[in-house]
Protein backbone atom coordinates (compact mmCIF):
# COMPACT_ATOMS: atom_id res chain seq x y z
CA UNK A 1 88.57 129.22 106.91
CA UNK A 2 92.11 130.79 107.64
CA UNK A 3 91.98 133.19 110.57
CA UNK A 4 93.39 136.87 108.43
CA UNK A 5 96.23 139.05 110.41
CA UNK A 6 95.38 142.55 111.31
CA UNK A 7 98.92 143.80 109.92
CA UNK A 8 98.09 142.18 106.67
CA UNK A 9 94.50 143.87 106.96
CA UNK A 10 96.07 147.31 107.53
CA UNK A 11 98.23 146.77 104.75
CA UNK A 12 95.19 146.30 102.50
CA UNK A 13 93.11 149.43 103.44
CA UNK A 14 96.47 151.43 101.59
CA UNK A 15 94.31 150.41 98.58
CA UNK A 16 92.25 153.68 99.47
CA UNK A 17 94.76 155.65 97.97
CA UNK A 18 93.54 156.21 94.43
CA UNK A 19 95.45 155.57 91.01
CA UNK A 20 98.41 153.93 93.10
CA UNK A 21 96.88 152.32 96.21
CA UNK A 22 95.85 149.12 94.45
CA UNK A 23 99.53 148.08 92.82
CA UNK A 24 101.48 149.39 95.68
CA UNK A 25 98.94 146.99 98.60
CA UNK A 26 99.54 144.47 95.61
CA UNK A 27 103.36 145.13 95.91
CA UNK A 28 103.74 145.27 99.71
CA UNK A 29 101.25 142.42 99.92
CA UNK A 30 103.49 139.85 97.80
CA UNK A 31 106.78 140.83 99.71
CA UNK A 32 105.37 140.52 103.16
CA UNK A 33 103.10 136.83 102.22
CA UNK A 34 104.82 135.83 99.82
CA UNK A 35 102.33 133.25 98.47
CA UNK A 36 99.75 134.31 95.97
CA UNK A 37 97.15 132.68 97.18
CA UNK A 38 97.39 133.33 101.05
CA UNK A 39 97.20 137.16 99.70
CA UNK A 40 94.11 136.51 97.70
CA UNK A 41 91.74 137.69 101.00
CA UNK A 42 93.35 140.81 101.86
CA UNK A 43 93.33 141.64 97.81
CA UNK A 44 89.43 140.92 97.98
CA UNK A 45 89.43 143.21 100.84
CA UNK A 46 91.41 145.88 98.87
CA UNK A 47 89.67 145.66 95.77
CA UNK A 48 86.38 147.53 96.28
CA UNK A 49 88.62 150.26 97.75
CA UNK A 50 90.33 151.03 95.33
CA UNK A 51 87.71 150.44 92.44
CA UNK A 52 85.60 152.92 94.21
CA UNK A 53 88.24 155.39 95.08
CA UNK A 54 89.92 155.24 91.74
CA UNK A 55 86.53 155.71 89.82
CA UNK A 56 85.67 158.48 92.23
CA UNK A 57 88.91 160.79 91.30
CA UNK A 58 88.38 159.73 87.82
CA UNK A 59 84.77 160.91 88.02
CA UNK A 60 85.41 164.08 88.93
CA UNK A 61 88.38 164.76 87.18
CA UNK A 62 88.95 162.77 83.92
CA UNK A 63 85.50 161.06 83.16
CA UNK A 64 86.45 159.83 79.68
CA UNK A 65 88.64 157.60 80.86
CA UNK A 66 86.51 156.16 83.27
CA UNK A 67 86.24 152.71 81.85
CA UNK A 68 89.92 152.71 81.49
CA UNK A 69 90.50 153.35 84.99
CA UNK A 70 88.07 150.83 86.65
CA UNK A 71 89.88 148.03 84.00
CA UNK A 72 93.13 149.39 85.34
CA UNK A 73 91.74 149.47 88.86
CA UNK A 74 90.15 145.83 88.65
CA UNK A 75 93.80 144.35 87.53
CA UNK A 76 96.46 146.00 88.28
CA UNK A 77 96.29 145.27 92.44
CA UNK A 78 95.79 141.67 91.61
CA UNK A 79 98.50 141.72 88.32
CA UNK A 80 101.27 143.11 91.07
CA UNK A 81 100.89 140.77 93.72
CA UNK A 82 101.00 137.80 91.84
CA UNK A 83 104.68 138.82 90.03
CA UNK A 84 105.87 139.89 93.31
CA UNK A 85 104.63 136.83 94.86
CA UNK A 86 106.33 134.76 91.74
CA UNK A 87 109.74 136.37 92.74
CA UNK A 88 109.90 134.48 96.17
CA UNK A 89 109.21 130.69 94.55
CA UNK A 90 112.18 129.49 94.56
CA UNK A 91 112.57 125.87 93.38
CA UNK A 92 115.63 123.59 92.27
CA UNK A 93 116.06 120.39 91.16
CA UNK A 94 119.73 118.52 91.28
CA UNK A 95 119.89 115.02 89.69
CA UNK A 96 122.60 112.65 90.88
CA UNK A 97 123.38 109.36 89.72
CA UNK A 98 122.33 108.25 93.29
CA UNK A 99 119.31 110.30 93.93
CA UNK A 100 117.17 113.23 93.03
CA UNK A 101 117.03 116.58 95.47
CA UNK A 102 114.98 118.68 95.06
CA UNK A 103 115.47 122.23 97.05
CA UNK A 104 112.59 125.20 98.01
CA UNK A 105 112.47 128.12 100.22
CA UNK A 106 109.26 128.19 101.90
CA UNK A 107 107.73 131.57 103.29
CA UNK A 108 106.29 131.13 106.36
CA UNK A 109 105.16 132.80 109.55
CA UNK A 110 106.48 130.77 112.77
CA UNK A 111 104.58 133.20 115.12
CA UNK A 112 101.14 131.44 114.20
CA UNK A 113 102.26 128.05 114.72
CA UNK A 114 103.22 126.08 118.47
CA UNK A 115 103.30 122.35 116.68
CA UNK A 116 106.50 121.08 114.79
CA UNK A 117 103.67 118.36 113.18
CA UNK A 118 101.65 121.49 112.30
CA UNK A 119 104.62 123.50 110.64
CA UNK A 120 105.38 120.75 109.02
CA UNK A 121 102.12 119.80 107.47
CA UNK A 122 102.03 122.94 106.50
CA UNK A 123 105.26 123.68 104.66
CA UNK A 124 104.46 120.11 102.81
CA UNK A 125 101.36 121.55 101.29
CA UNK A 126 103.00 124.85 100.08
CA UNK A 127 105.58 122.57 98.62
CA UNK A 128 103.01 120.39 96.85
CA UNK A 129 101.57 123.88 95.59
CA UNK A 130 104.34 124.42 94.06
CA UNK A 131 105.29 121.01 92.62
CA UNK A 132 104.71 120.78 88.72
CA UNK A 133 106.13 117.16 88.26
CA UNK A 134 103.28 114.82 88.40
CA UNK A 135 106.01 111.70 89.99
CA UNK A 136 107.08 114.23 92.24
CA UNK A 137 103.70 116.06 93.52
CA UNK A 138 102.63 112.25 94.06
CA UNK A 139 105.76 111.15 95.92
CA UNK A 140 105.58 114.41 98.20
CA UNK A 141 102.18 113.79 98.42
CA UNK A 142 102.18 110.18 99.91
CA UNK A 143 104.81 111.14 102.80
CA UNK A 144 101.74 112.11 105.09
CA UNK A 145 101.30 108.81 106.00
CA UNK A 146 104.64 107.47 106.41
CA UNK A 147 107.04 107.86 109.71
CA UNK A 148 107.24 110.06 112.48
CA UNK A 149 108.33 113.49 112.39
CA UNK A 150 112.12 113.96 114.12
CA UNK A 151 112.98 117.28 115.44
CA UNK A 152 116.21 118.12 115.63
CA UNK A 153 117.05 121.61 117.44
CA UNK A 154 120.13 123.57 117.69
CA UNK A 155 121.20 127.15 119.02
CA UNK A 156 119.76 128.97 115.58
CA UNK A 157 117.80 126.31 113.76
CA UNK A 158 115.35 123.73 114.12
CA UNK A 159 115.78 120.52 111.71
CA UNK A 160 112.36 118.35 110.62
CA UNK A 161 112.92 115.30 109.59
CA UNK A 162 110.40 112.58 107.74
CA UNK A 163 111.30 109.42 106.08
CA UNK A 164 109.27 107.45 103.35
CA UNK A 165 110.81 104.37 102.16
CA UNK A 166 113.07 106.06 99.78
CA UNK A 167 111.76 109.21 100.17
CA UNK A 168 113.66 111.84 102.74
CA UNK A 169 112.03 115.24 103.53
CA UNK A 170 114.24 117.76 105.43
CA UNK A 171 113.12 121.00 106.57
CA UNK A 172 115.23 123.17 107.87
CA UNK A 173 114.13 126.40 110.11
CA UNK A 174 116.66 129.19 110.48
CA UNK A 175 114.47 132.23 111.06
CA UNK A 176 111.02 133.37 111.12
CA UNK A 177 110.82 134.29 107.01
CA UNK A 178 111.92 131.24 105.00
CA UNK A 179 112.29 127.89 105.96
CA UNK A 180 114.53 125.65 103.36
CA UNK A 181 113.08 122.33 102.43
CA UNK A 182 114.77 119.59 100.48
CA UNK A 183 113.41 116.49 99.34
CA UNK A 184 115.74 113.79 98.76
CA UNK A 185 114.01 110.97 96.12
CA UNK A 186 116.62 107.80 95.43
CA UNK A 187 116.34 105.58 92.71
């Protein structure tokens, strides 16, 4: 079980606010994670908030559209997140006659993590989360078990580096938001 951040925690309990707690936790939710599915705790954590606090006002103020606002309140937190989220994936591929690269830009948090073998491990699996090629999810998916990791550090950016036969993964760490990964397949 993942170990949840009290800033992200505070950030849910804005959920409280009814009518426009919900989308706007959704909203602040996606920017700051950036990954749907890291957010999806803090969103269960929001959710009964703003449920109750939306059907509460509604209660006492508009109860006709009661059912319309616990529908509203039951999707629209969960509805925002996940297009804000969908804004940060960022995937390209570039086909040469040589090899195939494929680029992403990886959120990620560097405070939580001490280990370059741990940081990398862990961008890999966002990667393969985002991976739709079947050849490719399997190709990224086999590099666990190849080579060492190589670290390569500079002034303002750390370099991983992992060879696989002909697979190459490079990650490379500027700052503490988005770390750019390219995977370099030849033929």
């Amino acid at each position: 079980m993942q170990e949840l951040e009290k800033g992200s925690i505070l950030t849910s309990l804005t959920s409280a606010v009814p009518m426009v707690g919900g989308p706007i936790t959704g909203f602040l939710l996606g920017r700051k994670l950036r990954d749907f599915e890291e957010s999806l705790p803090y969103l269960f954590i929001s959710l009964p908030l703003f449920v109750i606090s939306s059907s509460l006002v509604s209660f006492f103020f508009i109860r006709s559209y009661l059912y319309l606002v616990l529908i509203y309140s039951a999707i629209s937190p969960v509805l925002v997140n996940y297009l804000t989220s969908r804004k940060y994936e960022n995937m390209t591929i570039n086909v040469n006659e040589y090899y195939i690269e494929i680029k992403f830009d990886l959120p990620m948090d560097m405070e939580n993590f001490s280990d370059p073998n741990e940081v990398f491990e862990k961008l890999l699996h966002k990667a393969l989360k985002k991976m739709r090629n079947p050849y490719y999810y399997y190709k990224l998916k086999s590099s666990g078990s190849c080579s060492s990791l190589k670290i390569s550090l500079s002034e303002d950016k750390m370099v991983l580096r992992k060879r696989c036969g002909d697979l190459i993964i490079e990650i490379e760490i500027n700052n503490k938001k988005i770390a750019n990964m390219k995977v370099t397949i030849s033929y």
